[in-house]
N, C-alpha and C. Protein backbone atom coordinates (compact mmCIF):
# COMPACT_ATOMS: atom_id res chain seq x y z
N UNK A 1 128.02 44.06 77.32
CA UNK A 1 127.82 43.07 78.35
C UNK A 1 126.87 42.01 77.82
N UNK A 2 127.32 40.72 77.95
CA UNK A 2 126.78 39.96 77.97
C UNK A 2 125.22 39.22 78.66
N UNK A 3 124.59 38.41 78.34
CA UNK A 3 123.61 38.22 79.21
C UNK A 3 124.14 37.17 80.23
N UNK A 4 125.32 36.39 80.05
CA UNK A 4 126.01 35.52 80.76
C UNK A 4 126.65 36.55 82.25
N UNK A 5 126.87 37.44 81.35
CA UNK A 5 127.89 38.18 81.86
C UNK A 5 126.86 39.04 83.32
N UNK A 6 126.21 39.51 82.56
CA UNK A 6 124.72 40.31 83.69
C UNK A 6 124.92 39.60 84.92
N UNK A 7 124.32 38.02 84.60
CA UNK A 7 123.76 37.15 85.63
C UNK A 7 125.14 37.10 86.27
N UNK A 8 126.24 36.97 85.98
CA UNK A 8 126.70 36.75 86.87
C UNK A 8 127.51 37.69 87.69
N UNK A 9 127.27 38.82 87.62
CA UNK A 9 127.39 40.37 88.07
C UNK A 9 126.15 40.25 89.41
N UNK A 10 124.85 40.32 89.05
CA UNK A 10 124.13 40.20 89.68
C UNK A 10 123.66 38.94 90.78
N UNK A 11 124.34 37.64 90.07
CA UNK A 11 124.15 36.73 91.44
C UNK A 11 125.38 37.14 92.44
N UNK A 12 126.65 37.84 91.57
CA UNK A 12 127.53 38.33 92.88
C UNK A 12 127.27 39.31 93.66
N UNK A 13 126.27 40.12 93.46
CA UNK A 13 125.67 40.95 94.27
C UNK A 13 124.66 40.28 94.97
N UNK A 14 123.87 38.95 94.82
CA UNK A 14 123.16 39.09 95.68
C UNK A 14 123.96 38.15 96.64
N UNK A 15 125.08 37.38 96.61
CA UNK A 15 125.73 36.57 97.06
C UNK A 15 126.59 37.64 98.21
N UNK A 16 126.73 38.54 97.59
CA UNK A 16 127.53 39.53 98.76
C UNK A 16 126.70 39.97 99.60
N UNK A 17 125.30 40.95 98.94
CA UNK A 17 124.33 41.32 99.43
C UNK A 17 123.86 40.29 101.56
N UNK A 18 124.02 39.43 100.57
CA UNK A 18 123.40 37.84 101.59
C UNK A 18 124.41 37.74 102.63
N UNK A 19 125.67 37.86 102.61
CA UNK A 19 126.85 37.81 103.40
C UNK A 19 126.52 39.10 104.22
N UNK A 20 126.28 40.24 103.94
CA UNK A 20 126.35 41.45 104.51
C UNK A 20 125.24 41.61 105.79
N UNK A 21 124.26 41.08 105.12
CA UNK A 21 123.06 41.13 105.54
C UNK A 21 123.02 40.24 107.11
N UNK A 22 123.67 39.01 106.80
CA UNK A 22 123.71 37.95 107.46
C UNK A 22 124.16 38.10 108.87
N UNK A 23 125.57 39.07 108.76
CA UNK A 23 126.16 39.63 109.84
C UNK A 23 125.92 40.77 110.27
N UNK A 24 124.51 41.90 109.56
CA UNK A 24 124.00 42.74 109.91
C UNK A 24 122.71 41.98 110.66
N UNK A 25 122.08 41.39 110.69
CA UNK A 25 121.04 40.37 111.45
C UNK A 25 121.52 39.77 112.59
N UNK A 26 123.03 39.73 112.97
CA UNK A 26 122.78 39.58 114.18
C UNK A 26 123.47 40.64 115.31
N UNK A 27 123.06 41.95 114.68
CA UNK A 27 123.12 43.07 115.44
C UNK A 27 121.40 43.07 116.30
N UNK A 28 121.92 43.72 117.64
CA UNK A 28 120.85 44.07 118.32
C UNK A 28 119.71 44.77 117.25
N UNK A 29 118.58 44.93 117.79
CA UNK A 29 117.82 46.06 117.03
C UNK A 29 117.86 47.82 117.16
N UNK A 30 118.28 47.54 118.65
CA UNK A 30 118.91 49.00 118.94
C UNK A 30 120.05 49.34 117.66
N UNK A 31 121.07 48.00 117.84
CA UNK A 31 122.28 48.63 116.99
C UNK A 31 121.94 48.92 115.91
N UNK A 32 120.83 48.02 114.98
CA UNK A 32 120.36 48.39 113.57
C UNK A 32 119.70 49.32 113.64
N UNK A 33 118.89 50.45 114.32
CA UNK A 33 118.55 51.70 114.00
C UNK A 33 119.05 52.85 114.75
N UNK A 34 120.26 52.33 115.58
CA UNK A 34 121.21 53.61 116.09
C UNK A 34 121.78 54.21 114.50
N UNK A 35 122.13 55.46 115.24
CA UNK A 35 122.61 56.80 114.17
C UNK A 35 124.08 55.82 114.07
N UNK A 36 124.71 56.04 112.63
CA UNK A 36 125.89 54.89 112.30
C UNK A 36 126.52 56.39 111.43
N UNK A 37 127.88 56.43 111.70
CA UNK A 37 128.54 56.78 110.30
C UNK A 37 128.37 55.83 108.97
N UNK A 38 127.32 56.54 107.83
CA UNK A 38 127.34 55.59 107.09
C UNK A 38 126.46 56.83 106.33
N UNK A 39 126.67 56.40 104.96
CA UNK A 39 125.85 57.48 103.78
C UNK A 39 124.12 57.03 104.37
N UNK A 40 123.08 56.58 104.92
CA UNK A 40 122.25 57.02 105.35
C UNK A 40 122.29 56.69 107.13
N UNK A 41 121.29 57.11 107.41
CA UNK A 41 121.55 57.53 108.91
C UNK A 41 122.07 56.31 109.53
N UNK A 42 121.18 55.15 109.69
CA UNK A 42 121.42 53.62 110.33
C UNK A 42 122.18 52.67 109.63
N UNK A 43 122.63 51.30 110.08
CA UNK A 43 122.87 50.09 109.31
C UNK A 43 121.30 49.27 108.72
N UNK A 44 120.23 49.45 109.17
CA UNK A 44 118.76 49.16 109.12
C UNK A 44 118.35 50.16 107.85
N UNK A 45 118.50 51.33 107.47
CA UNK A 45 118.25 52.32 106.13
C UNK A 45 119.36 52.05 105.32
N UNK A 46 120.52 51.87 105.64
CA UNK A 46 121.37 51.44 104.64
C UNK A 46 121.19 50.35 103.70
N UNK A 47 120.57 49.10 104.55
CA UNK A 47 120.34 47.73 103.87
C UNK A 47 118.96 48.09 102.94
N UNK A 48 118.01 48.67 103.62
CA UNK A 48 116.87 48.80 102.74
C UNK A 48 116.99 49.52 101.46
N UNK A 49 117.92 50.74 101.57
CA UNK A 49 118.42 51.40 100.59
C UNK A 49 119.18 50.51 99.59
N UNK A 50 119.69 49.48 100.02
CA UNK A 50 120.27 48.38 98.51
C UNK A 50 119.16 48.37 98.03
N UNK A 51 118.53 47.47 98.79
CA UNK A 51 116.89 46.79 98.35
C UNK A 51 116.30 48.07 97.29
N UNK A 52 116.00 48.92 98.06
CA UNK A 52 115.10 50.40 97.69
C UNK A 52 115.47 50.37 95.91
N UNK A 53 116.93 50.55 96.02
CA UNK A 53 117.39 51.52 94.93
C UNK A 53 117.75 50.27 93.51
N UNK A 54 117.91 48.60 94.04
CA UNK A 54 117.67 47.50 93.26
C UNK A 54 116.11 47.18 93.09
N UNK A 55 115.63 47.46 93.48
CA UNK A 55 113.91 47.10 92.97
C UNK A 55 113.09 48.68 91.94
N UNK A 56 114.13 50.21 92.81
CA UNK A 56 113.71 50.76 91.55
C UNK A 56 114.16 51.00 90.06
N UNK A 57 115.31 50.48 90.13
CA UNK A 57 116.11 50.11 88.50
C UNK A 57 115.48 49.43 88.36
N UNK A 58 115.48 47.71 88.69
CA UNK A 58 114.78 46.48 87.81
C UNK A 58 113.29 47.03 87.47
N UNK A 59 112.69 47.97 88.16
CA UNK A 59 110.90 48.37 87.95
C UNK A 59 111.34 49.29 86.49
N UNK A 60 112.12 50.34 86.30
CA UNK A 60 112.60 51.34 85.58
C UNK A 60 112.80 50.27 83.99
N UNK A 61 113.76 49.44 84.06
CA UNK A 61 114.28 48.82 83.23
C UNK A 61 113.41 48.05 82.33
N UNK A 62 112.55 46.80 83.63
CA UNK A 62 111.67 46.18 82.91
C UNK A 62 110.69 46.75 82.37
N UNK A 63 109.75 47.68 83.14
CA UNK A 63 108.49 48.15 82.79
C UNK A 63 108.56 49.54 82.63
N UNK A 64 109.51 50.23 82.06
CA UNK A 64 110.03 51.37 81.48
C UNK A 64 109.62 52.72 82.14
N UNK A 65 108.88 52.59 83.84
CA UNK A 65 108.52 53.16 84.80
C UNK A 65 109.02 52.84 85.82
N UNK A 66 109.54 53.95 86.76
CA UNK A 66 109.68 54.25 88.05
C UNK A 66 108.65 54.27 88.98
N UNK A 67 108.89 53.51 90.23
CA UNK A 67 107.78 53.20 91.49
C UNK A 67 107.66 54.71 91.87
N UNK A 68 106.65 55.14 92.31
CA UNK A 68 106.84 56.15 93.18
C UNK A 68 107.03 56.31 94.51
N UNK A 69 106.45 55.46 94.91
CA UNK A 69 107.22 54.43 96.25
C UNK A 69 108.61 54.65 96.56
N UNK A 70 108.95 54.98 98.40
CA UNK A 70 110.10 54.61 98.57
C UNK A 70 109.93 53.51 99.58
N UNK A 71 110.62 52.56 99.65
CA UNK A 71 111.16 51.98 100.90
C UNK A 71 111.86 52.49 101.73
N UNK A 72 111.13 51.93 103.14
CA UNK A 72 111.64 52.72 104.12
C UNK A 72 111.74 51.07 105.07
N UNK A 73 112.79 51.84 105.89
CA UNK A 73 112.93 51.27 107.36
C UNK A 73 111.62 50.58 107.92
N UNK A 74 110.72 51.57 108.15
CA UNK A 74 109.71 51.30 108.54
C UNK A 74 108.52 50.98 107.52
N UNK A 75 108.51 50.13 106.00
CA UNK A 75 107.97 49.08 105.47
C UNK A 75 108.05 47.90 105.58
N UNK A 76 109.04 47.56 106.74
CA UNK A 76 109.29 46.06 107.10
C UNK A 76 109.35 46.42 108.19
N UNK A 77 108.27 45.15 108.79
CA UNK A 77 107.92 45.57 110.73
C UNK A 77 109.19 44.28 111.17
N UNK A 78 109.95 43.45 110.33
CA UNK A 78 110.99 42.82 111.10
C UNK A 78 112.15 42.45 109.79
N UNK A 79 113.57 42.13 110.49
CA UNK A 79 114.06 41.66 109.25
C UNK A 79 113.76 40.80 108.53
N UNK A 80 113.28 39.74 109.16
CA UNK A 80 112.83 38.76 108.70
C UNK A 80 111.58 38.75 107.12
N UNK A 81 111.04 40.21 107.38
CA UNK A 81 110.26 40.35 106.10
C UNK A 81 110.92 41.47 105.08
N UNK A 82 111.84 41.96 105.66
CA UNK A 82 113.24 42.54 105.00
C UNK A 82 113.58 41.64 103.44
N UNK A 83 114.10 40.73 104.64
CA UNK A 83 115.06 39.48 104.05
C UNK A 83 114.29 38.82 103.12
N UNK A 84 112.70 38.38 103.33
CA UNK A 84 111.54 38.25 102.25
C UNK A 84 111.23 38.75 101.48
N UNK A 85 111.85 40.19 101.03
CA UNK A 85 111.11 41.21 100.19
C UNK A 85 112.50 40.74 99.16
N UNK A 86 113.59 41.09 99.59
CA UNK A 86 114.55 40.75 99.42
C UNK A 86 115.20 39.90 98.60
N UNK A 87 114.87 38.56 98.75
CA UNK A 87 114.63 37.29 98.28
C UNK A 87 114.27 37.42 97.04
N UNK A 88 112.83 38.25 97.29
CA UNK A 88 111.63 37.83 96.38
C UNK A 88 112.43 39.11 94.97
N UNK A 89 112.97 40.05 95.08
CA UNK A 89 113.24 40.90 94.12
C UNK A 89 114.84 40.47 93.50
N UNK A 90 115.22 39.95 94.55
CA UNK A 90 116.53 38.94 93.86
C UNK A 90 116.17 38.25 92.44
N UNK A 91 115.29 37.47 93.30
CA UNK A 91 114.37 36.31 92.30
C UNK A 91 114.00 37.08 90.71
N UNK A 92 113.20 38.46 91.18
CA UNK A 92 112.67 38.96 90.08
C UNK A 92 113.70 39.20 89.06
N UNK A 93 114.83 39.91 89.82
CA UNK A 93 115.65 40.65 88.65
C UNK A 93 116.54 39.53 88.88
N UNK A 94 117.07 38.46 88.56
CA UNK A 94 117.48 37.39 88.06
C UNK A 94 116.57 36.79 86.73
N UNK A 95 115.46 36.90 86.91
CA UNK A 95 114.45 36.18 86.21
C UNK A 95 114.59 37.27 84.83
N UNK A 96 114.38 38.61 85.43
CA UNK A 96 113.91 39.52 83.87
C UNK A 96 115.38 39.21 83.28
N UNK A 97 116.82 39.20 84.34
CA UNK A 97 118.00 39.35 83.18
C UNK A 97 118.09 37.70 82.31
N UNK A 98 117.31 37.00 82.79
CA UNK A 98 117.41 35.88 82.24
C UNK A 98 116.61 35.83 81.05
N UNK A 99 115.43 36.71 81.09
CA UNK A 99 114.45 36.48 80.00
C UNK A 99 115.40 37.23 78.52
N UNK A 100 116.37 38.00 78.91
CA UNK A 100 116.76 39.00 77.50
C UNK A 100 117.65 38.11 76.75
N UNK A 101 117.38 38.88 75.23
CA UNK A 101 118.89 37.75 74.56
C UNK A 101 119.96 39.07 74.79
N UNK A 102 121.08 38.49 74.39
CA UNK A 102 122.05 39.15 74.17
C UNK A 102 122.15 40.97 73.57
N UNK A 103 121.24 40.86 72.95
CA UNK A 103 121.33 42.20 71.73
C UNK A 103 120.01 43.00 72.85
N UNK A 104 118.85 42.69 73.68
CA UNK A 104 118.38 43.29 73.99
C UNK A 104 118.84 43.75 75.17
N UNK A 105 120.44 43.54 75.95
CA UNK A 105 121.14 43.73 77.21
C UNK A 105 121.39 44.60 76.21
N UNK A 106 122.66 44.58 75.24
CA UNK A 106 123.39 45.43 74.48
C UNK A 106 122.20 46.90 74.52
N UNK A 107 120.85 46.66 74.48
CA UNK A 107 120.28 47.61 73.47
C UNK A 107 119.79 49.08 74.89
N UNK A 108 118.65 49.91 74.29
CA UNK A 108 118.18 50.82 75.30
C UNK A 108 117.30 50.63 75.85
N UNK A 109 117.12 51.15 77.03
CA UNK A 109 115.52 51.54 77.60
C UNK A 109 115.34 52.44 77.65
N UNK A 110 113.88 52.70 77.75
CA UNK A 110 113.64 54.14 78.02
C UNK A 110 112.70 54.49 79.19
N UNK A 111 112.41 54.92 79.95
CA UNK A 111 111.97 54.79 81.47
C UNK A 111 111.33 56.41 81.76
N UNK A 112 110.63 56.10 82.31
CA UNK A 112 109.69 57.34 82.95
C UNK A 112 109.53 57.66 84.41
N UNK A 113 109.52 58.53 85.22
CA UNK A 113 109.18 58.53 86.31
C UNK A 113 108.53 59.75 86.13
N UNK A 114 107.62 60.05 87.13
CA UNK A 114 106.54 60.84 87.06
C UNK A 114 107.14 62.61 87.32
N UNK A 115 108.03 62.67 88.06
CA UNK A 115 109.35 63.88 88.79
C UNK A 115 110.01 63.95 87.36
N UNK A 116 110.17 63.25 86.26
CA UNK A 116 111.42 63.94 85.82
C UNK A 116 110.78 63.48 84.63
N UNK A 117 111.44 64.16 83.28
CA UNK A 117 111.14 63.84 81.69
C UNK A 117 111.32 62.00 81.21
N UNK A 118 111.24 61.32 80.28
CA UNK A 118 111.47 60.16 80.21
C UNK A 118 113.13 60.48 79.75
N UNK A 119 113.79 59.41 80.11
CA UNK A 119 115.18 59.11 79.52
C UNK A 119 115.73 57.92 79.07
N UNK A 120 116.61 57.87 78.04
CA UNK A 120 117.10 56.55 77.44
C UNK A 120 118.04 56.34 77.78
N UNK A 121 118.72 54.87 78.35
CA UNK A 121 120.21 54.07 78.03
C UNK A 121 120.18 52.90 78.23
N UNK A 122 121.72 52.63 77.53
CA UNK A 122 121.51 50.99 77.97
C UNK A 122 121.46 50.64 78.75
N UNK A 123 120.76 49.70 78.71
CA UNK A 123 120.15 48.48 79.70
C UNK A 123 121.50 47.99 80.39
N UNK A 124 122.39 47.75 79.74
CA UNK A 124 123.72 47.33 80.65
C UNK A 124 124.12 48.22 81.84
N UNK A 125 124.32 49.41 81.16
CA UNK A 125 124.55 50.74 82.31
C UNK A 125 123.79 50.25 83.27
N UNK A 126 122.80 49.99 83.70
CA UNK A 126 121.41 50.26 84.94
C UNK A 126 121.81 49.03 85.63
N UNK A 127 122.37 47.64 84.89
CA UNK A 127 122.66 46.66 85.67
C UNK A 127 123.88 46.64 86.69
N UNK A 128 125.12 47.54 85.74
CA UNK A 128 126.13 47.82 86.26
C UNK A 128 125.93 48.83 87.39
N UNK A 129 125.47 49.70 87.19
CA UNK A 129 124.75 50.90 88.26
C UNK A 129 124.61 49.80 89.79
N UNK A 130 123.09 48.86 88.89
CA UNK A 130 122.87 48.31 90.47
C UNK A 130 124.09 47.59 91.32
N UNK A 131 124.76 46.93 90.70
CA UNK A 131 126.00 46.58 91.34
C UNK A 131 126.67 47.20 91.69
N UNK A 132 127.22 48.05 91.27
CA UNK A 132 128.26 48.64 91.76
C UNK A 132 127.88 49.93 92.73
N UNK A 133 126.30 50.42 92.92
CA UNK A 133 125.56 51.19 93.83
C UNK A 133 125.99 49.94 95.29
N UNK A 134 125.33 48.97 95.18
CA UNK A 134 125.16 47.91 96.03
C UNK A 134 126.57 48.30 96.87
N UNK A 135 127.54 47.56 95.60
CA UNK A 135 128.96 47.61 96.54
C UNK A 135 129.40 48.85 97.31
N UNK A 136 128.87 49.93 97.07
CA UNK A 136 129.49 51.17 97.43
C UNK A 136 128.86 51.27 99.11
N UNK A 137 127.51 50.80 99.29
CA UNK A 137 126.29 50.89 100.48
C UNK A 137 127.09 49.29 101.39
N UNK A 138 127.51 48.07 100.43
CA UNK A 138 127.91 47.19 101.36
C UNK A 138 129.46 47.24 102.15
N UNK A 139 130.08 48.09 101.21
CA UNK A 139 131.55 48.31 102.01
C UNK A 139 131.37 48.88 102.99
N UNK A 140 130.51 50.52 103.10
CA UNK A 140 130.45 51.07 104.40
C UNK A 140 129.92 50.35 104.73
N UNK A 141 128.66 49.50 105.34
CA UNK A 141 127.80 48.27 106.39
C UNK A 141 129.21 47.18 106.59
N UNK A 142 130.37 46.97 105.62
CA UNK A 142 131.14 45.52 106.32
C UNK A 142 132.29 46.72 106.73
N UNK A 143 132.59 47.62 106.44
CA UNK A 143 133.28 48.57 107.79
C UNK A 143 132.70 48.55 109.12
N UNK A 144 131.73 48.78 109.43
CA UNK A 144 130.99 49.09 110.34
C UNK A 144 130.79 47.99 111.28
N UNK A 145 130.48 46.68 110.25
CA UNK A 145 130.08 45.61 111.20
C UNK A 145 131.51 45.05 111.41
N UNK A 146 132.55 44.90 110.77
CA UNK A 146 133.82 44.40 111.30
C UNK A 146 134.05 45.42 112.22
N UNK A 147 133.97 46.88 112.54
CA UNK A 147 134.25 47.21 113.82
C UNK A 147 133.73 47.03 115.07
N UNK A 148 132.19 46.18 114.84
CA UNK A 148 131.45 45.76 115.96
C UNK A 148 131.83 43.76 115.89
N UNK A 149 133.12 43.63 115.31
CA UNK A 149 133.39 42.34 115.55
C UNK A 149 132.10 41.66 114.69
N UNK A 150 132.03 41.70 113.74
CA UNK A 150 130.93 40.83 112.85
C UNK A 150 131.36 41.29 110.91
N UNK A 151 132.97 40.98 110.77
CA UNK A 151 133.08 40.81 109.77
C UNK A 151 132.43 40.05 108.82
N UNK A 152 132.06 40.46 107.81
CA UNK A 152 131.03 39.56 106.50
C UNK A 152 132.09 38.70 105.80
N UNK A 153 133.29 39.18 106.06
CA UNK A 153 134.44 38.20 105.52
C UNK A 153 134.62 38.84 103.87
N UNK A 154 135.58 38.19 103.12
CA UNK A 154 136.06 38.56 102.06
C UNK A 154 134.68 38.80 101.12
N UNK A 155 134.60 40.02 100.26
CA UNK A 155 133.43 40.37 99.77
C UNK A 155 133.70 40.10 97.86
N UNK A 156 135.08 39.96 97.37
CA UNK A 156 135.41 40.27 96.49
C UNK A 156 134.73 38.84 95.13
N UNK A 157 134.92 39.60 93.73
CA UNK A 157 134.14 38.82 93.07
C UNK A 157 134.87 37.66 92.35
N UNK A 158 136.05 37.76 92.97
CA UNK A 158 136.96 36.17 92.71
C UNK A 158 136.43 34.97 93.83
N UNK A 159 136.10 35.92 95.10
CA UNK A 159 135.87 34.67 96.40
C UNK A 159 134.36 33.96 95.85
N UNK A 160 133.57 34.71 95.50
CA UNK A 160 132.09 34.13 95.17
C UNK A 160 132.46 33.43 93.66
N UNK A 161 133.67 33.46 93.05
CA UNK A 161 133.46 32.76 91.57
C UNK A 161 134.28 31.50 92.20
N UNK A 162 134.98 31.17 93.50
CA UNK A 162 135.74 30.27 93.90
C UNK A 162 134.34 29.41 94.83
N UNK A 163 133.67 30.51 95.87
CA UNK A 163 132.42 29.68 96.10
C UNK A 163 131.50 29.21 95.20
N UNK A 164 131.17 29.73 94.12
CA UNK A 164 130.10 28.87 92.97
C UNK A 164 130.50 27.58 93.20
N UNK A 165 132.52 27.65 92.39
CA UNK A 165 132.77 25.98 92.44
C UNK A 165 133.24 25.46 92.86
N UNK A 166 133.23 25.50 94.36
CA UNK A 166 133.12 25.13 95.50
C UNK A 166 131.95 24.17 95.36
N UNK A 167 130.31 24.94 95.54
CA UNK A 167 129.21 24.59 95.50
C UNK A 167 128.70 23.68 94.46
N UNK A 168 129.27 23.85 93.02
CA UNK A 168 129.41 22.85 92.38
C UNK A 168 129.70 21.52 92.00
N UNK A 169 130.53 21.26 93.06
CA UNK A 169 131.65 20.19 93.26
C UNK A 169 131.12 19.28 94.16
């Protein structure tokens, strides 16, 4: 994988991410922490769980340590500082895949967390991971919200390479 290639894996995740989110925000607050069929309990733990599990790869990757920290539901007293945390780790892990050349995407990391032995792989794997983790947490949330009438609309990574140049234009 490319470093061209990364970024633009990852701005389609946060471009979907942003769509998902958008039409999960204007669920009641009841509806965002009612019990949901969905791999964690709510639509409100589901979204944080993108966040959660994209801020602890990019921490793993860049600084070859795991947070011990989890995010929770209840680390953001509104979405609105959700959506700020959000933002702000977009930003980050855009920025670190921007800082690598080519050969250091290609190459390994090696990462520690305090629970388990250190382990090595490529750096590509962990990017692909976060994406394609993402997509797996945003399909169930745009099931869910198209059955409460709040489709996120087409999620796929041809529609966001047609919106870039769209936006370009």
């Amino acid at each position: 994988m490319k470093r061209s290639q990364a970024i633009a894996l990852l701005e389609f995740t946060v471009w979907a991410n942003r769509r998902v989110f958008a039409k999960a925000a204007r669920l009641s607050r009841h509806a965002l922490n009612r019990a949901a069929s969905l791999s964690y309990p709510t639509p409100i733990a589901t979204l944080v769980h993108i966040l959660d599990t994209q801020w602890f790869w990019r921490e793993g990757a860049q600084f070859g340590e795991f947070p011990l920290e989890v995010l929770r539901p209840s680390s953001f007293p509104s979405l609105r500082s959700l959506r700020s945390r959000w933002d702000d780790e977009d930003r980050l892990f855009l920025r670190f895949l921007g800082s690598l050349t080519d050969r250091q995407l290609a190459g390994t990391v090696t990462y520690k967390w305090r629970r388990a032995r250190p382990r090595t792989r490529p750096l590509w794997h962990i990017v692909l991971h976060v994406a394609n983790h993402a997509t797996q947490h945003r399909s169930e949330l745009a099931m869910f919200l198209t059955a409460k009438k709040l489709s996120p609309g087409n999620l796929d990574f041809l529609d966001f390479i047609r919106h870039v140049a769209k936006a370009r234009n």
